[in-house]
Protein backbone atom coordinates (compact mmCIF):
# COMPACT_ATOMS: atom_id res chain seq x y z
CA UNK A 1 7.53 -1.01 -21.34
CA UNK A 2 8.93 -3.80 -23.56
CA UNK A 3 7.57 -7.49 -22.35
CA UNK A 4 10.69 -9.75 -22.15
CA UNK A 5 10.21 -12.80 -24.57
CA UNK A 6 13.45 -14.60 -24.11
CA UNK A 7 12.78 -17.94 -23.23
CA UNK A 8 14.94 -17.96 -19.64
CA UNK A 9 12.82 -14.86 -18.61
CA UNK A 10 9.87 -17.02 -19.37
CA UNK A 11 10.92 -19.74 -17.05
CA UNK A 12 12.15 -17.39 -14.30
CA UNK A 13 8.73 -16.11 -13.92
CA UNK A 14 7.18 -19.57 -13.76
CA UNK A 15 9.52 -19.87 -11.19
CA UNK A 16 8.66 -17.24 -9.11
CA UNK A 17 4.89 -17.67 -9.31
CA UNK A 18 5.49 -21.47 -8.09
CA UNK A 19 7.95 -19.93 -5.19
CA UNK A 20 5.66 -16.84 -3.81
CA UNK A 21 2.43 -18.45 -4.96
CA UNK A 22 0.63 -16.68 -7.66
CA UNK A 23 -2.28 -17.58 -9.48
CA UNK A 24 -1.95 -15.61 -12.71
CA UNK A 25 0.01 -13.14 -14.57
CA UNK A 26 -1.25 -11.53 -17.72
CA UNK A 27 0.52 -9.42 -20.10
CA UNK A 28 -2.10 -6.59 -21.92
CA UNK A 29 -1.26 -4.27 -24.21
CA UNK A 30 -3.25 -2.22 -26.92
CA UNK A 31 -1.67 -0.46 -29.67
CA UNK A 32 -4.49 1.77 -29.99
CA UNK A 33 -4.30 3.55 -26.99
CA UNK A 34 -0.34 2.53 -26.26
CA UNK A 35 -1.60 0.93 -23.21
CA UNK A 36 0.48 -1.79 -21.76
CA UNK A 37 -0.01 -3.59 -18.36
CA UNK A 38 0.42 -6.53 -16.28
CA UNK A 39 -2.02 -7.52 -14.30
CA UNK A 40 -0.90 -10.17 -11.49
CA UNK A 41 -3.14 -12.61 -9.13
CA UNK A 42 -1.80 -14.09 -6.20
CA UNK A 43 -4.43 -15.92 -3.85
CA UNK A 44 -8.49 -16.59 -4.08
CA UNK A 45 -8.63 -18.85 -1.34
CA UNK A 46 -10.35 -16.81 0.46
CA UNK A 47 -12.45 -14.66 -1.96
CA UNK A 48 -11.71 -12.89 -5.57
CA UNK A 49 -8.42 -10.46 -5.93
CA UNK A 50 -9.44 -7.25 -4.97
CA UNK A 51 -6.21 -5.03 -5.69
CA UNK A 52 -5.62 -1.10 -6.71
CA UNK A 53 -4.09 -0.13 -10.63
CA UNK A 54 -1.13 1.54 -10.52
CA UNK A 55 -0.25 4.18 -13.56
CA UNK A 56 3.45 4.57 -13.50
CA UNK A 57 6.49 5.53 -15.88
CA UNK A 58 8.33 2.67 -15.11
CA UNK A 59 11.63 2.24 -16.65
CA UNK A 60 11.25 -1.55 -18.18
CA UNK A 61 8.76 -4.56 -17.94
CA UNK A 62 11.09 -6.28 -15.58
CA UNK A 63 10.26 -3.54 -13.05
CA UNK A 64 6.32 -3.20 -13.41
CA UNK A 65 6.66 -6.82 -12.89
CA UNK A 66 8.46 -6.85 -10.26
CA UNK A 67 5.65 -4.31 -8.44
CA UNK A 68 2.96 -6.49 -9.71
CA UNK A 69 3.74 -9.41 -8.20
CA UNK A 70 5.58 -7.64 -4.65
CA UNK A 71 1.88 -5.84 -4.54
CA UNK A 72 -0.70 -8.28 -5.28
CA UNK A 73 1.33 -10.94 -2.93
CA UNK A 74 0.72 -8.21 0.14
CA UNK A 75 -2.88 -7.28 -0.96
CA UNK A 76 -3.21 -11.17 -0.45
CA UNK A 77 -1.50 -10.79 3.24
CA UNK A 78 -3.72 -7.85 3.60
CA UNK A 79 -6.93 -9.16 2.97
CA UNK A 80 -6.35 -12.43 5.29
CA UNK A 81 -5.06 -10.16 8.33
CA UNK A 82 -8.20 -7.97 8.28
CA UNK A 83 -9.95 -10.93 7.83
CA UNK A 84 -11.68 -10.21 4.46
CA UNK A 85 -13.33 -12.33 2.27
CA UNK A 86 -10.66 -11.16 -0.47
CA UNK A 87 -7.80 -12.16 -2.35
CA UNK A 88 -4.80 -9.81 -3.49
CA UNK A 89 -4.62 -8.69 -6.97
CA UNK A 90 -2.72 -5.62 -8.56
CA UNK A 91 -1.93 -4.17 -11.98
CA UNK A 92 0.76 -2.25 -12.60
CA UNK A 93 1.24 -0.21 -16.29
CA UNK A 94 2.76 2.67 -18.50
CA UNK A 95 2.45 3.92 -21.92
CA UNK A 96 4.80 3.17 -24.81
CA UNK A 97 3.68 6.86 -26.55
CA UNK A 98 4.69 10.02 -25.09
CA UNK A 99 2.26 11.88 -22.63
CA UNK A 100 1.02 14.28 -25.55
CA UNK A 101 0.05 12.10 -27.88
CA UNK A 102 -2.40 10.23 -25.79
CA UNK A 103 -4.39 11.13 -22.76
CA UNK A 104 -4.13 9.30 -19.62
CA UNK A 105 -8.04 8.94 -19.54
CA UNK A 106 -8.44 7.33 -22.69
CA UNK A 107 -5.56 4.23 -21.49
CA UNK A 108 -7.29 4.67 -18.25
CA UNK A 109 -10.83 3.23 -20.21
CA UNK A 110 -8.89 0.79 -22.08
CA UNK A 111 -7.18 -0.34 -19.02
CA UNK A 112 -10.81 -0.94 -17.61
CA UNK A 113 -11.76 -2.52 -21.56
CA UNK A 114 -8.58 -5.33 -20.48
CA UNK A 115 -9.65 -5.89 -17.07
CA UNK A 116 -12.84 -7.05 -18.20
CA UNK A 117 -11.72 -8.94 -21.09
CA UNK A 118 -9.27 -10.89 -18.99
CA UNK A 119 -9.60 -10.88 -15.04
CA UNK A 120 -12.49 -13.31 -14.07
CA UNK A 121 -10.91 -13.67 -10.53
CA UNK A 122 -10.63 -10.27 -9.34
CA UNK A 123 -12.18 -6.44 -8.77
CA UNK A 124 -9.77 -3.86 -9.11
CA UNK A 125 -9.55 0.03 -7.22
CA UNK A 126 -7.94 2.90 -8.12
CA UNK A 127 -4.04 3.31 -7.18
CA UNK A 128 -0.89 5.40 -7.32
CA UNK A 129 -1.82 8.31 -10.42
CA UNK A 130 -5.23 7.26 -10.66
CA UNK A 131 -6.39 10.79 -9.81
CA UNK A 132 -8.99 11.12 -12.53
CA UNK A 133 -12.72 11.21 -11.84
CA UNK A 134 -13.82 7.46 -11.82
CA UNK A 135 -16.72 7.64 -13.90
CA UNK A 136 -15.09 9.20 -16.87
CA UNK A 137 -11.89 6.75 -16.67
CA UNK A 138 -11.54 2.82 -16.81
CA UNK A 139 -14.97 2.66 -13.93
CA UNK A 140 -16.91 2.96 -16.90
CA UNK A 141 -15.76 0.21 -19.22
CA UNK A 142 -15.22 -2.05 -16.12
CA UNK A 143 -17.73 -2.60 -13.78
CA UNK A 144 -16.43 -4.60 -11.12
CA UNK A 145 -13.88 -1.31 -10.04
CA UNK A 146 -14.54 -0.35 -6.56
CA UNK A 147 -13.82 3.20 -4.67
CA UNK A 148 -16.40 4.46 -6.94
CA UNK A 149 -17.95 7.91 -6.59
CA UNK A 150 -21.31 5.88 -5.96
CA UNK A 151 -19.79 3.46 -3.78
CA UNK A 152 -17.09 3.71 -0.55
CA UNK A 153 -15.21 6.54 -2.93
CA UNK A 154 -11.47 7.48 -2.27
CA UNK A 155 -10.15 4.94 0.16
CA UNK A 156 -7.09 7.59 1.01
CA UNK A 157 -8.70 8.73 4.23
CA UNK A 158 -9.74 5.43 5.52
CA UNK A 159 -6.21 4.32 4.99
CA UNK A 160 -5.06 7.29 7.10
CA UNK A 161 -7.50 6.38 9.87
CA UNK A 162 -6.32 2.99 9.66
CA UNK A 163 -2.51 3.81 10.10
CA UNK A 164 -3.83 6.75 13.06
CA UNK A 165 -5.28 3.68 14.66
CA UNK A 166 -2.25 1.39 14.42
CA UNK A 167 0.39 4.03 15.22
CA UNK A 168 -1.73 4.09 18.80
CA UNK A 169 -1.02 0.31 19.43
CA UNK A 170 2.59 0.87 18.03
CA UNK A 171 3.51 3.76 20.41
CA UNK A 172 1.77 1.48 23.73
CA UNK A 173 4.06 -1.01 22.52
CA UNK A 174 7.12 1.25 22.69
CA UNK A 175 6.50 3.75 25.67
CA UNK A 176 3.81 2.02 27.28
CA UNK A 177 1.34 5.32 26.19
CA UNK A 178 -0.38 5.78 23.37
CA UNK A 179 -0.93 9.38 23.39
CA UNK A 180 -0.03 11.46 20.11
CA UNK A 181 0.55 14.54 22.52
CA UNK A 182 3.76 16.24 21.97
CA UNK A 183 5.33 13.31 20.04
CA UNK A 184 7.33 13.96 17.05
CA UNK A 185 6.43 12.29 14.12
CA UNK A 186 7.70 12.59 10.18
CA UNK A 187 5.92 12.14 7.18
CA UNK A 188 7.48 11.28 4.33
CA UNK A 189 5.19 11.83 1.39
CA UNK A 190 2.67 14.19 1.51
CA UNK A 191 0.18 12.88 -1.55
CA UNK A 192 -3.49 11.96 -0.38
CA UNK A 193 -3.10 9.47 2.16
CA UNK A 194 -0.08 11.58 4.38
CA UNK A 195 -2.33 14.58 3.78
CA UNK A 196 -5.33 12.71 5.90
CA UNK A 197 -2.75 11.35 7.98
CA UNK A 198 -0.89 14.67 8.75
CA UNK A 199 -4.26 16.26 9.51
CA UNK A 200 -5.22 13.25 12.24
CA UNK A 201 -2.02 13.87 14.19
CA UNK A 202 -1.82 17.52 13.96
CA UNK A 203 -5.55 17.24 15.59
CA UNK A 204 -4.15 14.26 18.14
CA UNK A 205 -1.22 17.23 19.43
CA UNK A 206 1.58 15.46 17.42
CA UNK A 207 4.84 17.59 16.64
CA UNK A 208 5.12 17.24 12.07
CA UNK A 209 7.85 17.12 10.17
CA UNK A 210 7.17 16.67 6.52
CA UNK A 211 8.62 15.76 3.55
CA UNK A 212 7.38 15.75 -0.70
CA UNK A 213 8.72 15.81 -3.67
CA UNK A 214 6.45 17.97 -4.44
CA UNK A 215 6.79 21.42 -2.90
CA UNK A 216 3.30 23.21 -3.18
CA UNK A 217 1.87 19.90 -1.03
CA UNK A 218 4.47 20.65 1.67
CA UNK A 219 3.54 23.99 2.03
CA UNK A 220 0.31 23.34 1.93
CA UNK A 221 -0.03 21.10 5.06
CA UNK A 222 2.45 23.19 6.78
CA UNK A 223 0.54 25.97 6.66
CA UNK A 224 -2.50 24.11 8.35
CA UNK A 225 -0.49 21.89 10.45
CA UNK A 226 2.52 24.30 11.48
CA UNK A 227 4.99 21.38 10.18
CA UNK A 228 8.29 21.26 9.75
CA UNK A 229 9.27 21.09 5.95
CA UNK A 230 11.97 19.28 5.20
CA UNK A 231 14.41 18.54 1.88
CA UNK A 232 15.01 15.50 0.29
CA UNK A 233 17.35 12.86 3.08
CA UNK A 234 16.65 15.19 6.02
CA UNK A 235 13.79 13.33 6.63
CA UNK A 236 15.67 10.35 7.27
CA UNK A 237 17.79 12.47 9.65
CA UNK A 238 15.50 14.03 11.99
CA UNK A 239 14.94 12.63 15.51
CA UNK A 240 11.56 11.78 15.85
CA UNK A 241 9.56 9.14 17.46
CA UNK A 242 7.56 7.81 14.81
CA UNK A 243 8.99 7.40 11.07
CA UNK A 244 5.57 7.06 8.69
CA UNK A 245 6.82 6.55 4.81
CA UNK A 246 4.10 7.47 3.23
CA UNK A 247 5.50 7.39 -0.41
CA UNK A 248 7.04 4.30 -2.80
CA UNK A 249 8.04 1.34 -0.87
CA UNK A 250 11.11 -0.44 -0.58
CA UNK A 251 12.76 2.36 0.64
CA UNK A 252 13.98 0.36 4.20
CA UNK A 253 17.36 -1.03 3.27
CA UNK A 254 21.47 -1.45 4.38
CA UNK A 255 21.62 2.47 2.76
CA UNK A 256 18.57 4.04 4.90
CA UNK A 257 18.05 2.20 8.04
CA UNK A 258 21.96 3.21 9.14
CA UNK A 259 20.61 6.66 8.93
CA UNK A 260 17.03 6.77 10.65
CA UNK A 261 17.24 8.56 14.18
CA UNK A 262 13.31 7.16 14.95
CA UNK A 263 12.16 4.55 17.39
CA UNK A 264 9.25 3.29 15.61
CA UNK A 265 8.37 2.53 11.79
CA UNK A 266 4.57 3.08 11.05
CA UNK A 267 3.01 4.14 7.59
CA UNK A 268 0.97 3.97 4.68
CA UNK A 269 3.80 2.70 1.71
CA UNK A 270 3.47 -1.12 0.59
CA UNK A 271 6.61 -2.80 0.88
CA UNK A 272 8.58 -1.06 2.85
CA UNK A 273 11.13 -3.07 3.80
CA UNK A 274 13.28 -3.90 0.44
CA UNK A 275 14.12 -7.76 1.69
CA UNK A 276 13.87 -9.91 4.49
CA UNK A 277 17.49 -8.21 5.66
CA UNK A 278 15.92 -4.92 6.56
CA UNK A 279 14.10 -6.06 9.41
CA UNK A 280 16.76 -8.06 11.06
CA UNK A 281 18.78 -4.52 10.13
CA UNK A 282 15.76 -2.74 12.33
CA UNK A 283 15.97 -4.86 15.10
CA UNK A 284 19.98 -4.52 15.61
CA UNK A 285 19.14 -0.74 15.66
CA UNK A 286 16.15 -1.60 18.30
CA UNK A 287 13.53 0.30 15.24
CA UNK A 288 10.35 -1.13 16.11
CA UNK A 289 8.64 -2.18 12.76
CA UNK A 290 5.27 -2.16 12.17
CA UNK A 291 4.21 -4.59 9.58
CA UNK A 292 2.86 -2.56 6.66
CA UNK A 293 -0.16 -4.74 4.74
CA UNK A 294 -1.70 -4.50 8.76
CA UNK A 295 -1.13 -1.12 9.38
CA UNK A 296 -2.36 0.37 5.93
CA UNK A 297 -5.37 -2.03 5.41
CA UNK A 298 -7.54 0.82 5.75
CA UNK A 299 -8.74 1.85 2.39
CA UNK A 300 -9.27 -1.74 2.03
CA UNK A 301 -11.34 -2.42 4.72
CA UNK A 302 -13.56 0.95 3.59
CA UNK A 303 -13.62 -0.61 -0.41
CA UNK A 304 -14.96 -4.19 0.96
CA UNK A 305 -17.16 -3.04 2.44
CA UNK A 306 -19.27 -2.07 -0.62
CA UNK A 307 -19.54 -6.05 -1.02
CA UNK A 308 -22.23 -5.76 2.12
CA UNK A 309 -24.34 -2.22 0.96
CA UNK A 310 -21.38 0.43 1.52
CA UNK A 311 -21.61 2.05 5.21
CA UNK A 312 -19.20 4.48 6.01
CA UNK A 313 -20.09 3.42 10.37
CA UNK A 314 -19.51 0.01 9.89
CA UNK A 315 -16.25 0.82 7.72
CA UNK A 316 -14.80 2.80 9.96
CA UNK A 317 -15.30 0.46 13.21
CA UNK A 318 -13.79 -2.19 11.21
CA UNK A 319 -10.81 0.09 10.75
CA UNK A 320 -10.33 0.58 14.11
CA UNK A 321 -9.96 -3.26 15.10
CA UNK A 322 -6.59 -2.42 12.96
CA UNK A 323 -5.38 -1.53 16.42
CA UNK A 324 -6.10 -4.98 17.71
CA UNK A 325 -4.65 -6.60 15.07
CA UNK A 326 -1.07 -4.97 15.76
CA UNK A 327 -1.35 -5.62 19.21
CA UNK A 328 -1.81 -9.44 18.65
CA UNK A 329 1.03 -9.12 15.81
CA UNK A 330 3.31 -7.70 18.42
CA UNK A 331 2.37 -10.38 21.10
CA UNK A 332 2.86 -13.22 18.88
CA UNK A 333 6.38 -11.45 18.05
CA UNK A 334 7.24 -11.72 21.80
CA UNK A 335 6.04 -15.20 22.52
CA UNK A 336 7.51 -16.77 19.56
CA UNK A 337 10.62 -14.67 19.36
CA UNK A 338 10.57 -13.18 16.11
CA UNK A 339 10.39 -10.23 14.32
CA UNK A 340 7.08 -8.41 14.11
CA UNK A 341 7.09 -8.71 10.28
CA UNK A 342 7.68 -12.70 10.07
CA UNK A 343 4.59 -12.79 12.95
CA UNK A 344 2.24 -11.12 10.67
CA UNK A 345 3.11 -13.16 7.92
CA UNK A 346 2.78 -16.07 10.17
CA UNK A 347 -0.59 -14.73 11.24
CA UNK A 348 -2.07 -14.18 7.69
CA UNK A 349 -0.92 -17.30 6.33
CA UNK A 350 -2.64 -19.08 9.20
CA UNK A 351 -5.50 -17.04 7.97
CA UNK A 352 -5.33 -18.28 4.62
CA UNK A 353 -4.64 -21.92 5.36
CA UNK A 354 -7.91 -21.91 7.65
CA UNK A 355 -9.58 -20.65 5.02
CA UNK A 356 -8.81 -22.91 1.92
């Protein structure tokens, strides 16, 4: 990644931190390990940034920017609608030397090194790629990282449970039942958290139809699941009454929506909807959307709660009130005659202004 340095891309960025409300935004980067990242704060009013690190080969600084500050602004949304004592945060980086030359690990413990050189507002969690044993990565040369081993561990599987939980309040809001049995649902993205998830329906009596870019993990939950594999755009295709992007967000836009045969939205990706036009592009198609910083607040919920002495009982029943939070989003959505994502938002920033 190359950090822009002209001076209008300087001022731009200003801009948009005054406009969507961010705190901080550092640039790192260490020659010796070829580590670069930016690491972005949005909110503390209600408690220090608690956001995941993303490892990804993005194609320019303008676009791990761009994630940085999208992520860390819903982490902030998150935090307020499960009504944590947290702030969002998120870092996003690459490496400027090939693959071989350096291992992942070692910019994964100078990542850590940065973190606790620079962020004095924030603890940070493991994220997209961060698939390497905590302990032996960036853990150990930061030690405010949470979703430790010794601590609340992988949050994948509380952020399934989470999104099991809201899909309940999502389908009572559609059909009036909130039974999984013999409803069709597709995955799109098997990695850890659809994994979890896939298993939870399959168990619930749901009919799967999945879809990963990777084919080993397709096969792999089809063969305990009895799923449907599917290729590529299919997924967008198939008739189904739940649609649960599981992958990279921002995938809900003028080119996708036309094509989705589903009558509800509910999954585990951040940022799902590319702008505020998607959702008014759901609604014409009667889609029901289900906000995405409620419905995946999960793993969150399950990492906070290492602040009190981690318990995985009192995690979990937090989790479920996930289902109570939809079912006010969706109320308030009907009373004040919006859409279900501007109520959340409404909701969270109420949140946060009651809590400055």
């Amino acid at each position: 990644m190359s950090c822009p340095t002209k001076r209008k891309d300087k001022m731009n960025l200003f801009e948009q931190m005054k406009t969507e409300g961010h705190e901080r935004v550092l640039f790192c980067s260490d020659r010796a390990s070829g580590l670069q990242a930016i690491i972005a704060i949005h909110n503390t009013q209600l408690g220090p940034a608690l956001g995941g690190c993303r490892m990804w080969p993005y194609p320019d600084a303008a676009a791990a920017l761009t994630d940085a500050l999208r992520l860390s602004r819903a982490m902030t949304y998150k935090a307020a609608m499960a009504d944590l004592p947290l702030g969002g945060g998120k870092a996003s980086s690459g490496a400027i030397r090939k693959r071989e030359e350096r291992s992942k690990v070692d910019r994964f413990r100078q990542r850590g090194r940065l973190a606790r050189r620079t962020v004095h507002r924030g603890r940070r969690c493991r994220d997209r790629s961060c698939r390497y044993r905590p302990d032996a990565s960036g853990d150990a040369a930061c030690r405010r990282t949470s979703g430790r081993k010794r601590g609340s561990g992988d949050p994948s599987p509380a952020t399934a449970y989470g999104v099991f939980c809201g899909m309940r309040a999502a389908l009572e809001e559609r059909f009036g039942d909130g039974s999984f049995q013999g409803r069709k649902i597709a995955i799109q993205g098997i990695g850890k958290v659809g994994y979890a998830l896939a298993l939870l329906l399959h168990k619930a009596g749901a009919k799967l139809y999945v879809c990963d870019m990777d084919p080993e993990r397709v096969a792999a939950i089809c063969k305990v699941t009895g799923a449907d594999p599917l290729l590529g755009h299919e997924i967008y295709r198939v008739e189904c009454d739940i649609f649960s992007p599981c992958a990279l967000g921002g995938f809900l836009n003028e080119r996708t929506i036309p094509r989705l045969s589903c009558e509800i939205i509910a999954g585990a990706a951040n940022n799902q909807l590319e702008n505020p036009k998607a959702a008014i592009l759901l609604k014409d198609r009667n889609i029901l959307y289900t906000p995405d910083y409620v419905l995946n607040a999960g793993g969150l919920i399950n990492i906070a709660e290492e602040l009190n002495g981690y318990s995985k009982e009192k995690a979990y029943q937090k989790i479920e009130a996930i289902y109570d939070r939809l079912k006010e989003v969706f109320a308030f959505a009907k009373k004040a005659s919006i859409l279900p994502s501007e109520a959340a938002d409404r909701l969270a920033e109420a949140r946060l202004a009651a809590g400055k």
